[in-house]
N, C-alpha and C. Protein backbone atom coordinates (compact mmCIF):
# COMPACT_ATOMS: atom_id res chain seq x y z
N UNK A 1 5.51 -28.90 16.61
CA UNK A 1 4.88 -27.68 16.14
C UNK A 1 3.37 -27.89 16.13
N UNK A 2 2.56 -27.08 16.73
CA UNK A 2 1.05 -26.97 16.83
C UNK A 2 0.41 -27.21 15.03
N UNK A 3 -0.39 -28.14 15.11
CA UNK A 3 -1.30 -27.82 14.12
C UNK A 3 -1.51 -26.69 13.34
N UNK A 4 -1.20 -26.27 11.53
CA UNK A 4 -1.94 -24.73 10.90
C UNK A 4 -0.59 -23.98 11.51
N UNK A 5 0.28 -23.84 12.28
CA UNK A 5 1.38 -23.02 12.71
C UNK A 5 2.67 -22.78 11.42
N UNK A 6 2.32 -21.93 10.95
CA UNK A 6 3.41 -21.94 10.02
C UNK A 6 5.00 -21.36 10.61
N UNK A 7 6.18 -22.28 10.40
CA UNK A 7 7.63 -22.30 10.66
C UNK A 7 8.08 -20.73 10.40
N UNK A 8 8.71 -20.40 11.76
CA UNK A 8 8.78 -18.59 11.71
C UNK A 8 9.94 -18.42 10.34
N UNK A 9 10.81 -19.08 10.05
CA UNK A 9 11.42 -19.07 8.45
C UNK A 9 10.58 -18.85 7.80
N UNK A 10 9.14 -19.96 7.34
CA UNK A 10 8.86 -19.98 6.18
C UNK A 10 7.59 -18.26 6.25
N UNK A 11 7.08 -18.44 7.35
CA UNK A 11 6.67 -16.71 7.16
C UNK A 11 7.75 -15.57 6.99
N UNK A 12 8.79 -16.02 7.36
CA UNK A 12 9.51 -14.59 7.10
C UNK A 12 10.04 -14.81 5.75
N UNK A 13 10.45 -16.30 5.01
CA UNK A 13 10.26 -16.16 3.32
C UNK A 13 9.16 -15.59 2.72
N UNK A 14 8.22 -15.71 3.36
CA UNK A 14 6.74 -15.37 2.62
C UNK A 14 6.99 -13.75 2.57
N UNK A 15 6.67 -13.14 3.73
CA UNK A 15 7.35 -11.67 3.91
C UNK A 15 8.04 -11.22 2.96
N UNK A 16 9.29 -11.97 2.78
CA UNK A 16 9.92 -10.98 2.10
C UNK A 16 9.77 -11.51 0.85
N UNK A 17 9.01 -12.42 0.26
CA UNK A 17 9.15 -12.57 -1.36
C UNK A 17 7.76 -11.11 -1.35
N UNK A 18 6.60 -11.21 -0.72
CA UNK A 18 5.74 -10.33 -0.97
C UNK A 18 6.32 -9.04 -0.89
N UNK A 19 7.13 -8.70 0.24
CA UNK A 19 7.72 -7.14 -0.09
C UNK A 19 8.03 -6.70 -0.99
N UNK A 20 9.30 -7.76 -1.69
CA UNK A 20 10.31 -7.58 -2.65
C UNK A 20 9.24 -7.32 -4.20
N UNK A 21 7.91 -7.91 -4.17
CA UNK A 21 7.01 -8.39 -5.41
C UNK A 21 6.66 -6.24 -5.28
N UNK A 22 6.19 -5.80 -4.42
CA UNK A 22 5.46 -4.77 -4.09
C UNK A 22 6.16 -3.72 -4.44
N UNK A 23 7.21 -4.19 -3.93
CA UNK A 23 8.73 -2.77 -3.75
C UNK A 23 8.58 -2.71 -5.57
N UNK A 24 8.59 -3.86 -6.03
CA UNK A 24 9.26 -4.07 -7.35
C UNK A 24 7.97 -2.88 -8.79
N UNK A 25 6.85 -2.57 -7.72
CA UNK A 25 5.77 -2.49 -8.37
C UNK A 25 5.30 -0.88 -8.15
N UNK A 26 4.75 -0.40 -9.38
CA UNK A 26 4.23 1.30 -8.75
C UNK A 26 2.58 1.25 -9.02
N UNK A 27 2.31 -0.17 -8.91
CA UNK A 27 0.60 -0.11 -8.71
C UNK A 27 0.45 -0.99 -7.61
N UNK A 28 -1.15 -0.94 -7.19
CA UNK A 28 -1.42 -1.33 -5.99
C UNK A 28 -1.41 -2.88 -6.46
N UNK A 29 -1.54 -3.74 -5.61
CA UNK A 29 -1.99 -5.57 -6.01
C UNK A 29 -2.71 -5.88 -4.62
N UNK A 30 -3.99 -6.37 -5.64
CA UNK A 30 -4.68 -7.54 -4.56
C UNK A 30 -3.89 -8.65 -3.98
N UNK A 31 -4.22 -9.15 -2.74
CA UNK A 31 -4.01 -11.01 -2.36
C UNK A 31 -3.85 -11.18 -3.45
N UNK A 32 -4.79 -11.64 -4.12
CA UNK A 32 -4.77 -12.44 -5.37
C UNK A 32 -4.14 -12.37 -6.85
N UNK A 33 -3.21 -10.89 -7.05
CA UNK A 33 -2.58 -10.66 -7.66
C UNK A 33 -1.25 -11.43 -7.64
N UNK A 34 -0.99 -11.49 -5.79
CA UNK A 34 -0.07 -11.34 -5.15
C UNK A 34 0.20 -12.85 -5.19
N UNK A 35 -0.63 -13.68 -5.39
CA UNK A 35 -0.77 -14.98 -5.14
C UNK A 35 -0.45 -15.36 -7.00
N UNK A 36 -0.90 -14.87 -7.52
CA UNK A 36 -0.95 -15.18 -9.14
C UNK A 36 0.58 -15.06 -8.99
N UNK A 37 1.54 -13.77 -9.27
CA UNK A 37 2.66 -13.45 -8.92
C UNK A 37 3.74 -14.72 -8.63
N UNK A 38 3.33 -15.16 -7.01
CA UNK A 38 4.26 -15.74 -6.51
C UNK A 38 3.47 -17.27 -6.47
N UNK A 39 3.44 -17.59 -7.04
CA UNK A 39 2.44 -19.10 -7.44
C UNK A 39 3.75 -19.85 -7.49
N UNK A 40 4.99 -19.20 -8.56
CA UNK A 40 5.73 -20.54 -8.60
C UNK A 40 6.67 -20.65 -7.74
N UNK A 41 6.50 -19.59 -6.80
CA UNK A 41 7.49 -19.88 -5.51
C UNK A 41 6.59 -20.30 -3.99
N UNK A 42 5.50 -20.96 -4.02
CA UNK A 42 4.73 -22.11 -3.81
C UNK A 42 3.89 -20.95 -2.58
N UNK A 43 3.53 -20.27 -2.95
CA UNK A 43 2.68 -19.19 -2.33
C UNK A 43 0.98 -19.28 -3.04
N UNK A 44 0.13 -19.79 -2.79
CA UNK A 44 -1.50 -20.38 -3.51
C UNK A 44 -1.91 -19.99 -2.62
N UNK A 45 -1.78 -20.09 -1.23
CA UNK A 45 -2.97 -19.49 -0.23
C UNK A 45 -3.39 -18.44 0.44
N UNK A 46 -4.80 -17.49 -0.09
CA UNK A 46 -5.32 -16.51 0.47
C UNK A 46 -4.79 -16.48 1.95
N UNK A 47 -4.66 -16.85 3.18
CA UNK A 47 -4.89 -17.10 4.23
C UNK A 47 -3.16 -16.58 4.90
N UNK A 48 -2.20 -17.41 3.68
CA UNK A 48 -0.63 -17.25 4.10
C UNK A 48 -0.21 -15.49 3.50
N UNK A 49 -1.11 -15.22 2.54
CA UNK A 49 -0.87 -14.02 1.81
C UNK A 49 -1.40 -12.62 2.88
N UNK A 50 -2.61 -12.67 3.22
CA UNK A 50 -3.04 -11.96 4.42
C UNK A 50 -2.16 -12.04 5.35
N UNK A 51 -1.91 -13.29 5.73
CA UNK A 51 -1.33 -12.95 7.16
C UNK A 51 0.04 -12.14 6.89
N UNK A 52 0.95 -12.68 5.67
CA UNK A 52 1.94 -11.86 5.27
C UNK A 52 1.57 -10.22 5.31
N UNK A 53 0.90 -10.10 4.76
CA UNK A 53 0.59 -8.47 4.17
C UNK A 53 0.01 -7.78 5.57
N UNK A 54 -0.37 -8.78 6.63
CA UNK A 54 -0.46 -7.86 8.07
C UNK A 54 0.47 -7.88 8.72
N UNK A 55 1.52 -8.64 8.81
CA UNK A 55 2.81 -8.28 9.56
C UNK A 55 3.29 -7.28 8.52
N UNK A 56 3.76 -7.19 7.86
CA UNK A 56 4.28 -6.15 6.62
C UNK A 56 3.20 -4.41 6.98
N UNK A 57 2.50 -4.75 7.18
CA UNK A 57 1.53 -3.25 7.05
C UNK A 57 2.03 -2.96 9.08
N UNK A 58 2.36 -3.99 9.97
CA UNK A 58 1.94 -3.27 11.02
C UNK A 58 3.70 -2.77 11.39
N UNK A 59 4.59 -3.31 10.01
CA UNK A 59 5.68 -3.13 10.75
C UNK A 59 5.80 -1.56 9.70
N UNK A 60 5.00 -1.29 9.24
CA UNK A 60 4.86 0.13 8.52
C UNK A 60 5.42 -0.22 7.06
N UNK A 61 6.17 -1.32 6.30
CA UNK A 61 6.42 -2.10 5.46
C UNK A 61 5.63 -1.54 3.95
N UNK A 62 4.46 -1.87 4.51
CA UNK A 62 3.02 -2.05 3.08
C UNK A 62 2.04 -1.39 3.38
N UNK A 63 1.33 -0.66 2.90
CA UNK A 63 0.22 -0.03 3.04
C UNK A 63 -1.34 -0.83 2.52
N UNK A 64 -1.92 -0.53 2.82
CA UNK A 64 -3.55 -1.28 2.17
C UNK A 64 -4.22 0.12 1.69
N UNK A 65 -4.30 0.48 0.23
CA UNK A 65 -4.83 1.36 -0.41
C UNK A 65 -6.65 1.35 -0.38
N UNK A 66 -7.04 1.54 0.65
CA UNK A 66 -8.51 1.43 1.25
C UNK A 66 -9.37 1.26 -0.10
N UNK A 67 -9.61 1.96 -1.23
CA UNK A 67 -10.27 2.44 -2.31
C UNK A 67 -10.01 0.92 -3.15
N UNK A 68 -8.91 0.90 -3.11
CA UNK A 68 -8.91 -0.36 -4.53
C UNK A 68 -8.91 -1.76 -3.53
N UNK A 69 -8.83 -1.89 -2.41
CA UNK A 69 -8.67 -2.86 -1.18
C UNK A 69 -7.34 -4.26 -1.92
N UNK A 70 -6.56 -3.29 -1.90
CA UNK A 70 -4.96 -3.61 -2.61
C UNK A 70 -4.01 -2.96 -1.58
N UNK A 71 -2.85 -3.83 -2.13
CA UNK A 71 -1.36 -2.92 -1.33
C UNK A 71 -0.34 -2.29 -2.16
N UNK A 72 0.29 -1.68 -1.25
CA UNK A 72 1.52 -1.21 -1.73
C UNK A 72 2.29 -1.03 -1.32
N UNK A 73 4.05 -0.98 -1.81
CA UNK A 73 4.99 -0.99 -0.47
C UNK A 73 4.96 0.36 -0.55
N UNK A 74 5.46 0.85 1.18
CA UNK A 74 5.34 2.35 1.76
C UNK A 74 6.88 2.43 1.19
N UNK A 75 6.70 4.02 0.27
CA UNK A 75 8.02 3.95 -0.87
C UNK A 75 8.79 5.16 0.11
N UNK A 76 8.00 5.91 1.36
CA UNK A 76 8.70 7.21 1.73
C UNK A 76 9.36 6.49 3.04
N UNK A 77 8.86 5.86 3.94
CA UNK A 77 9.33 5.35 5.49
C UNK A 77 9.68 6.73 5.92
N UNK A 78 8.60 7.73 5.73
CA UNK A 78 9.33 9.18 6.49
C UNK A 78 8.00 9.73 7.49
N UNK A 79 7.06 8.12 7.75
CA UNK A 79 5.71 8.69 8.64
C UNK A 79 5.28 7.89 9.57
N UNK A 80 4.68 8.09 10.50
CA UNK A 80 4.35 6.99 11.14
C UNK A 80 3.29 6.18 10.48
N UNK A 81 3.43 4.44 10.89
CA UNK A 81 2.99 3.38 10.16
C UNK A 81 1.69 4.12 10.04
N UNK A 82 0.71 3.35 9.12
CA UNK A 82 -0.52 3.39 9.08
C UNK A 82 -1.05 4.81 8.98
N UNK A 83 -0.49 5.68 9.18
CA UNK A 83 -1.32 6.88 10.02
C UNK A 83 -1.09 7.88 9.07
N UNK A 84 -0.07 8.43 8.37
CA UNK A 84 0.08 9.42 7.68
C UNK A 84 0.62 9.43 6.51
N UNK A 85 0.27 8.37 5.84
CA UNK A 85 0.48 8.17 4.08
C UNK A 85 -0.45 8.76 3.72
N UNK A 86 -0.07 9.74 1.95
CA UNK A 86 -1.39 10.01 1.36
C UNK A 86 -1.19 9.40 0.49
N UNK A 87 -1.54 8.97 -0.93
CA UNK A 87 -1.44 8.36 -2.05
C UNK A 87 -2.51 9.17 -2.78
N UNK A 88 -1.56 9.64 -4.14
CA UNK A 88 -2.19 9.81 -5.46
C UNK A 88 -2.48 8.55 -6.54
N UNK A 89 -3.74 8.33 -6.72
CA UNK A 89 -3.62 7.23 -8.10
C UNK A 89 -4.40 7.86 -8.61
N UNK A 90 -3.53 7.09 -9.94
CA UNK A 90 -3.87 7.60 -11.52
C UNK A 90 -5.22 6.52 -11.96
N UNK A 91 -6.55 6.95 -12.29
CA UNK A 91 -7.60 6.16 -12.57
C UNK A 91 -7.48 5.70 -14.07
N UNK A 92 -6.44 6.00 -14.70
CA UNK A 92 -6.00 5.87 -16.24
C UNK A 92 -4.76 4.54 -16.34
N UNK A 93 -4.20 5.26 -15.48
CA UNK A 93 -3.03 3.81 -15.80
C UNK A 93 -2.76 3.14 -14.35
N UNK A 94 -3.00 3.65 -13.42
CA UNK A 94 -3.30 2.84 -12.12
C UNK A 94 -1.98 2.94 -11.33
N UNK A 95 -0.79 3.66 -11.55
CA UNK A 95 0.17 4.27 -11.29
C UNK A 95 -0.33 5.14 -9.80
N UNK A 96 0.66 5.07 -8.54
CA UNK A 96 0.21 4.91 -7.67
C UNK A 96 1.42 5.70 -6.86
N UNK A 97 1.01 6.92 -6.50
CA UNK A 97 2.31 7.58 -6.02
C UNK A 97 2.50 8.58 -4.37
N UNK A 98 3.01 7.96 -3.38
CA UNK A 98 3.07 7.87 -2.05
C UNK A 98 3.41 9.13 -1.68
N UNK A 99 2.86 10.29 -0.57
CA UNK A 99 3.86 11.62 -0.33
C UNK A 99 3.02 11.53 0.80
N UNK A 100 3.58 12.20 1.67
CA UNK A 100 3.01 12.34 2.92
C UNK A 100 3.46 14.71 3.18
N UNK A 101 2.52 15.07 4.08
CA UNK A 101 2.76 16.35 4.06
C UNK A 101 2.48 16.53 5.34
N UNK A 102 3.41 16.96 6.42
CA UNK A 102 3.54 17.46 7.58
C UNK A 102 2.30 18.02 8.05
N UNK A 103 1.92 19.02 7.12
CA UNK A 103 1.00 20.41 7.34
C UNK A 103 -0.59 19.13 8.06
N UNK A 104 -0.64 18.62 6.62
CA UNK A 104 -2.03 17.63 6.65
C UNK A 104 -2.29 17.12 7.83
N UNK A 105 -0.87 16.36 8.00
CA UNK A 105 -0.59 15.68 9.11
C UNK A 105 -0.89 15.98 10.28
N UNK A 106 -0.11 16.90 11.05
CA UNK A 106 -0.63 17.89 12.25
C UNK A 106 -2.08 18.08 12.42
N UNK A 107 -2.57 18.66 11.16
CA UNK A 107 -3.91 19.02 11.17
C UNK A 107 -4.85 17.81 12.12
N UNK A 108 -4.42 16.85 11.32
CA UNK A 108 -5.32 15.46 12.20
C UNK A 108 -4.94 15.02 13.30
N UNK A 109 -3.46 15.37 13.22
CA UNK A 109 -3.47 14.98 15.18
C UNK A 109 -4.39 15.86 16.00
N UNK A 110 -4.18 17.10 15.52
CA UNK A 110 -4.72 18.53 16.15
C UNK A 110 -6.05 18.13 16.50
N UNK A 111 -6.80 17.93 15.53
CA UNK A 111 -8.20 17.76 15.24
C UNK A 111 -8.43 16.47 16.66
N UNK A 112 -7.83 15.59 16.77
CA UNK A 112 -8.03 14.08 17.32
C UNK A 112 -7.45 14.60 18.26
N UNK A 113 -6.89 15.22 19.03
CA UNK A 113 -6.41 15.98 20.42
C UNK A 113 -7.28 16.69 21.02
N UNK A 114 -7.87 18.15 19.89
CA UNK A 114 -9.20 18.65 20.42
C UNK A 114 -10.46 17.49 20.67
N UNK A 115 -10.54 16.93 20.19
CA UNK A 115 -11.73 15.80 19.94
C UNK A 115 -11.80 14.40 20.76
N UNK A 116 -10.49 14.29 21.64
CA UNK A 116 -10.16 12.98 22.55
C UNK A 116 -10.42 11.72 21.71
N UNK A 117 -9.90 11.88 20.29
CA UNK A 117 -10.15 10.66 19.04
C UNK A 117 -8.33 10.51 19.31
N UNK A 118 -8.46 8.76 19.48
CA UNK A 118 -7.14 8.16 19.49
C UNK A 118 -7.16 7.50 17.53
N UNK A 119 -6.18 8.10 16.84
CA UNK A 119 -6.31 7.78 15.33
C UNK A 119 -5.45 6.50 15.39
N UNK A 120 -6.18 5.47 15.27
CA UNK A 120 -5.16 4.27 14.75
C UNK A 120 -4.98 3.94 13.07
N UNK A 121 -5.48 4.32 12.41
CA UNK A 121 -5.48 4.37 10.85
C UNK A 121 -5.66 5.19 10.18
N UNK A 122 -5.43 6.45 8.77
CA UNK A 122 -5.94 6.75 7.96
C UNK A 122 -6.10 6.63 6.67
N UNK A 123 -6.71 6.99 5.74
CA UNK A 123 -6.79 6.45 4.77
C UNK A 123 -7.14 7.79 3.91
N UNK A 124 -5.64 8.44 3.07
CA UNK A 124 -6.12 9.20 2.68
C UNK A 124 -5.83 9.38 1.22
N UNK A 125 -6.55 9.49 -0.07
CA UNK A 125 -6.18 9.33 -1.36
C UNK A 125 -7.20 10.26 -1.80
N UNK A 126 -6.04 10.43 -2.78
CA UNK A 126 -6.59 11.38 -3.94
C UNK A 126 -6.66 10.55 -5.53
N UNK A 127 -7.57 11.06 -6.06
CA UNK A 127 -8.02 9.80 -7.39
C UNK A 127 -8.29 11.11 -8.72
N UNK A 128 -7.38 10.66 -9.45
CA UNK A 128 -7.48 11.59 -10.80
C UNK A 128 -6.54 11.24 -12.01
N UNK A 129 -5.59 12.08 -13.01
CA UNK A 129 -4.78 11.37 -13.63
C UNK A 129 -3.58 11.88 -13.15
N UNK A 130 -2.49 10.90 -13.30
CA UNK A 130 -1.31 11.45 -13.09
C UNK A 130 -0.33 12.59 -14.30
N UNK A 131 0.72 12.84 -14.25
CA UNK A 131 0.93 13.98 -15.26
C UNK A 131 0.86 13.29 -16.65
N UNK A 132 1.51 11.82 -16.77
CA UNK A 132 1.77 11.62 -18.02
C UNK A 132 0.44 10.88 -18.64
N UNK A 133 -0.61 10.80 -17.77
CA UNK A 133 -1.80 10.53 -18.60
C UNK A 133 -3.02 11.77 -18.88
N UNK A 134 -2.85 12.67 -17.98
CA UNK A 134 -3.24 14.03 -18.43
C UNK A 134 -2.24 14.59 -19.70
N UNK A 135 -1.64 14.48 -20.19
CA UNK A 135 -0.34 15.13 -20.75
C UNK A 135 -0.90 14.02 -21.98
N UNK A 136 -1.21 12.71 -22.01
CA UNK A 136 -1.76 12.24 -23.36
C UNK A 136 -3.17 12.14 -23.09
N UNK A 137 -3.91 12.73 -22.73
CA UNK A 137 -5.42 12.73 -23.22
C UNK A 137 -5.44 14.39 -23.38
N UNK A 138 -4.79 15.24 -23.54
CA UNK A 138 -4.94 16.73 -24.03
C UNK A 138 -4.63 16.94 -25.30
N UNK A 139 -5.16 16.97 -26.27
CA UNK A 139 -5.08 17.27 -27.97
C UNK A 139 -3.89 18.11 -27.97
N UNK A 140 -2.73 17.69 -28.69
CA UNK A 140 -2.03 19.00 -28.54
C UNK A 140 -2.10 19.16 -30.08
N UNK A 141 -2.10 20.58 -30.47
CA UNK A 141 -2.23 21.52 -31.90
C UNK A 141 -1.13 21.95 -32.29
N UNK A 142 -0.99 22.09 -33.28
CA UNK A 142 0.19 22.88 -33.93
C UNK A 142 0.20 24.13 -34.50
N UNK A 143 0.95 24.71 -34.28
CA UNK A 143 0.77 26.41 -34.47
C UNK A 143 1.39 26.83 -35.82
């Protein structure tokens, strides 16, 4: 085996302990979350964690939440990779919630068809609270 070549087993353990950590999760995680996490299942290196989280993102797997430069596992698998996730996060509790919408969608192929733009990525989020942290920061009164 070449020098630095990691054993196609032990990347595809790596793979799937990081999926399984993500799937398990409804907020985004850094590398380094990701590494804190799986420390005692002998996962410490920035370098093995990236490369994990890019096979995972190109097989449409994980997403990279551009804004917090974190991941997340793709919870719909109803879009093409990379290209047409939107994500709502909650700036209160960090709750992180995946929908994708046809309409949107089209729109940007449309747009990148008129425009001879080949889209290999987007990155599209919306940032505010989600219901149950709007729902406790509103005073409620009694009548």
């Amino acid at each position: 085996m070449a020098k630095g070549r990691i054993p196609q087993a032990a990347s595809e353990r790596n793979d799937a302990l990081i999926s399984s950590l993500l799937d398990g999760s409804d907020k985004a995680m850094s590398a380094y979350d990701i590494i804190e996490a799986l420390y005692p299942h002998g996962i410490s290196s920035p370098p093995t964690v990236y490369r994990s989280l890019a096979r995972l993102v190109a097989k449409g797997l994980v997403h990279r939440v551009e804004s917090l430069n974190a991941f997340v596992s793709c919870k719909t698998h109803t879009h093409a990779p990379n290209v047409e996730a939107l994500f709502a996060i909650c700036k209160d509790c960090g709750k992180i919630t995946e929908f994708s919408d046809s309409e949107v969608a089209e729109r940007m192929r449309a747009w990148a068809r008129e425009n001879s733009f080949k889209i290999e990525h987007t990155a599209l989020e919306l940032r505010g609270s989600c219901s149950r942290c709007a729902d406790a920061s509103v005073p409620h009164t009694r009548k």
